[in-house]
Protein backbone atom coordinates (compact mmCIF):
# COMPACT_ATOMS: atom_id res chain seq x y z
CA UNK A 1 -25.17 -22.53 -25.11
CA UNK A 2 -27.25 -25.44 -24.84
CA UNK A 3 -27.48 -27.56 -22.14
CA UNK A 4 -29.60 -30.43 -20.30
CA UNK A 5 -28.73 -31.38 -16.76
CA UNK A 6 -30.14 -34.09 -15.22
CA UNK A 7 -30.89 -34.78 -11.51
CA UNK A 8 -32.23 -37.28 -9.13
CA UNK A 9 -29.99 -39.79 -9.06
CA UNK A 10 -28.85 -42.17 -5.97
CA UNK A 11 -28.74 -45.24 -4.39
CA UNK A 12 -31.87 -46.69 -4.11
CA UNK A 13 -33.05 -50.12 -2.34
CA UNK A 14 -34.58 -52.73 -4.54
CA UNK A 15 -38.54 -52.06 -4.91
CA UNK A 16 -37.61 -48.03 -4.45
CA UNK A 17 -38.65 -44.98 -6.37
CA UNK A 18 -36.87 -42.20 -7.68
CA UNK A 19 -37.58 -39.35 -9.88
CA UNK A 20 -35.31 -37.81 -12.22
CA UNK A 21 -35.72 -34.45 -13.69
CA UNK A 22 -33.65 -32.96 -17.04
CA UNK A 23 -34.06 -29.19 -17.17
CA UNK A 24 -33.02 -27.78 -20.50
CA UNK A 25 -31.52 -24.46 -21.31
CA UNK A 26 -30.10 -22.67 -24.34
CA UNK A 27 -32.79 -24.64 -26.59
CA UNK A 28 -36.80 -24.13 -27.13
CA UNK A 29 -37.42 -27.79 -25.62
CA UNK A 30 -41.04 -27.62 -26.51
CA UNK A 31 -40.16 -28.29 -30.19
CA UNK A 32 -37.72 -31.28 -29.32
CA UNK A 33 -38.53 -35.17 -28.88
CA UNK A 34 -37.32 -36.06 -25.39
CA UNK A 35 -35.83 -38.93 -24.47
CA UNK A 36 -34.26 -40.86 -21.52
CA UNK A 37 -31.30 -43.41 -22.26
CA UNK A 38 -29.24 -45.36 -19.91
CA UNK A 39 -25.90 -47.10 -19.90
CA UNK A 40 -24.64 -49.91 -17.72
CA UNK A 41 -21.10 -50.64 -17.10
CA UNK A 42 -19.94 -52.80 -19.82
CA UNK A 43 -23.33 -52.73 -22.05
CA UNK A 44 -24.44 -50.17 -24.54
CA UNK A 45 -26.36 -47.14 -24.18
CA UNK A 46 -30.37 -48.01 -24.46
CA UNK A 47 -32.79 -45.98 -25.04
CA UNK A 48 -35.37 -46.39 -21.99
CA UNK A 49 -38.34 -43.86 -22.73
CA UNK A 50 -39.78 -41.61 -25.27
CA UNK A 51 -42.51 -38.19 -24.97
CA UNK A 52 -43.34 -36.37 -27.95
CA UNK A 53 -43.02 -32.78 -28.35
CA UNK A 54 -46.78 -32.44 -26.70
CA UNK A 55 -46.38 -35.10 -23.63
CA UNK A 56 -49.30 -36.95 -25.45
CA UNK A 57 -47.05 -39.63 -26.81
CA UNK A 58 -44.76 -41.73 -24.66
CA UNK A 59 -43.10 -45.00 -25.90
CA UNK A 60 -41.27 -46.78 -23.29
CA UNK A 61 -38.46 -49.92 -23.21
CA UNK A 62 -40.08 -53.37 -22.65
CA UNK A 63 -37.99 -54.00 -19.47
CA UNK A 64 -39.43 -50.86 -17.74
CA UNK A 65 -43.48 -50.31 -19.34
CA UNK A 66 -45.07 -50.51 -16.53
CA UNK A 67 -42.93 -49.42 -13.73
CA UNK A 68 -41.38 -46.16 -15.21
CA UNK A 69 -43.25 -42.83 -16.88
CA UNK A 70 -42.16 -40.49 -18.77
CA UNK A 71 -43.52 -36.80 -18.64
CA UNK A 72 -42.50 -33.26 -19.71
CA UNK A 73 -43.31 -29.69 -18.43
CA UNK A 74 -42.49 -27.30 -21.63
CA UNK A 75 -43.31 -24.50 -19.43
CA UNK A 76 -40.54 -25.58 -17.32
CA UNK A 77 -38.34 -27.00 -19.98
CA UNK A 78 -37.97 -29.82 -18.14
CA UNK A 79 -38.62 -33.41 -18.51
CA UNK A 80 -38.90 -35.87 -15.64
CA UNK A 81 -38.89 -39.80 -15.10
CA UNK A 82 -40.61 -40.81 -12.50
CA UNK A 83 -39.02 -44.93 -11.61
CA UNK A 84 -40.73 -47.11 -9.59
CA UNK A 85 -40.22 -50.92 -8.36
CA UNK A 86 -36.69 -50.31 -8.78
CA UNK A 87 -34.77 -53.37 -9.69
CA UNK A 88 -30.70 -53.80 -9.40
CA UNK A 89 -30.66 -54.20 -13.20
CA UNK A 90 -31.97 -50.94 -13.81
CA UNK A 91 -27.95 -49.78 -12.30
CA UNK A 92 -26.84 -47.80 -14.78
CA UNK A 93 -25.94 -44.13 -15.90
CA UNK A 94 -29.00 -42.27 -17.09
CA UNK A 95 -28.80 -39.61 -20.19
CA UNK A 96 -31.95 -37.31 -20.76
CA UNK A 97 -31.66 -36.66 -24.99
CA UNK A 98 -33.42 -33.57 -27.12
CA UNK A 99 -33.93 -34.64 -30.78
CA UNK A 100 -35.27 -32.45 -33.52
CA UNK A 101 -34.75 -34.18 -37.16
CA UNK A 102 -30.65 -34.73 -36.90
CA UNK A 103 -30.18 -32.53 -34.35
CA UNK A 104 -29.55 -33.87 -31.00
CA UNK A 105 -28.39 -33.01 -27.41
CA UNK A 106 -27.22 -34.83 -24.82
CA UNK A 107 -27.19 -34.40 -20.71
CA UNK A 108 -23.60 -35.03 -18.82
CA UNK A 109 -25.90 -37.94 -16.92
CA UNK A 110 -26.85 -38.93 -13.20
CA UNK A 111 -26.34 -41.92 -11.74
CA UNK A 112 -28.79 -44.29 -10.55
CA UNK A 113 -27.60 -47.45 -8.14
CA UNK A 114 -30.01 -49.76 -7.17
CA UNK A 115 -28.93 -52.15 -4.29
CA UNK A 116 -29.44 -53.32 -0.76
């Protein structure tokens, strides 16, 4: 059974960090694309950050380069996102994502709150 759970999440002041993890199970992660989306309430899901199957290629959304990174541990089948300079618009649901050609996964989600 395949599964990626995410964790991290919480309420964060404005200017915070936080660092959430998705640890995959049930899949050889290594050979997936990794990806972390979000969803706020009442807007579509969006895709916020990309790292190829090697960690050597990250793409990331224009409202978060420079403040968020992307990385993966394939020994650990896990892929983090580490969020800094937190700002309330980055509220939303986040979704950690394997895709391999049209196969795709999806985590239940954590939530991240940013507010003061």
């Amino acid at each position: 059974q395949v599964q990626l759970v995410e964790s991290g999440g919480g309420l964060v002041q404005p200017g915070g960090s936080l660092r959430l993890s998705c640890a995959a199970s049930g899949i050889n992660s290594g050979t997936y694309t990794m990806s972390w989306y979000r969803q706020a309430p009442g807007k579509q899901r969006e895709l916020v950050a990309t790292v190829s199957t090697s960690g050597g290629t990250t793409n990331y959304a224009g409202s978060v380069k420079g403040r968020f990174t992307i990385s993966r541990d394939n020994a650990k089948k896990t892929v983090y996102l580490q969020m800094n300079s937190l700002k309330s618009e980055d509220t939303a649901v986040y979704y950690c994502n394997a895709l391999r050609g049209l196969i795709d996964f999806w985590g239940q989600g954590t939530q991240v709150t940013v507010s003061s």
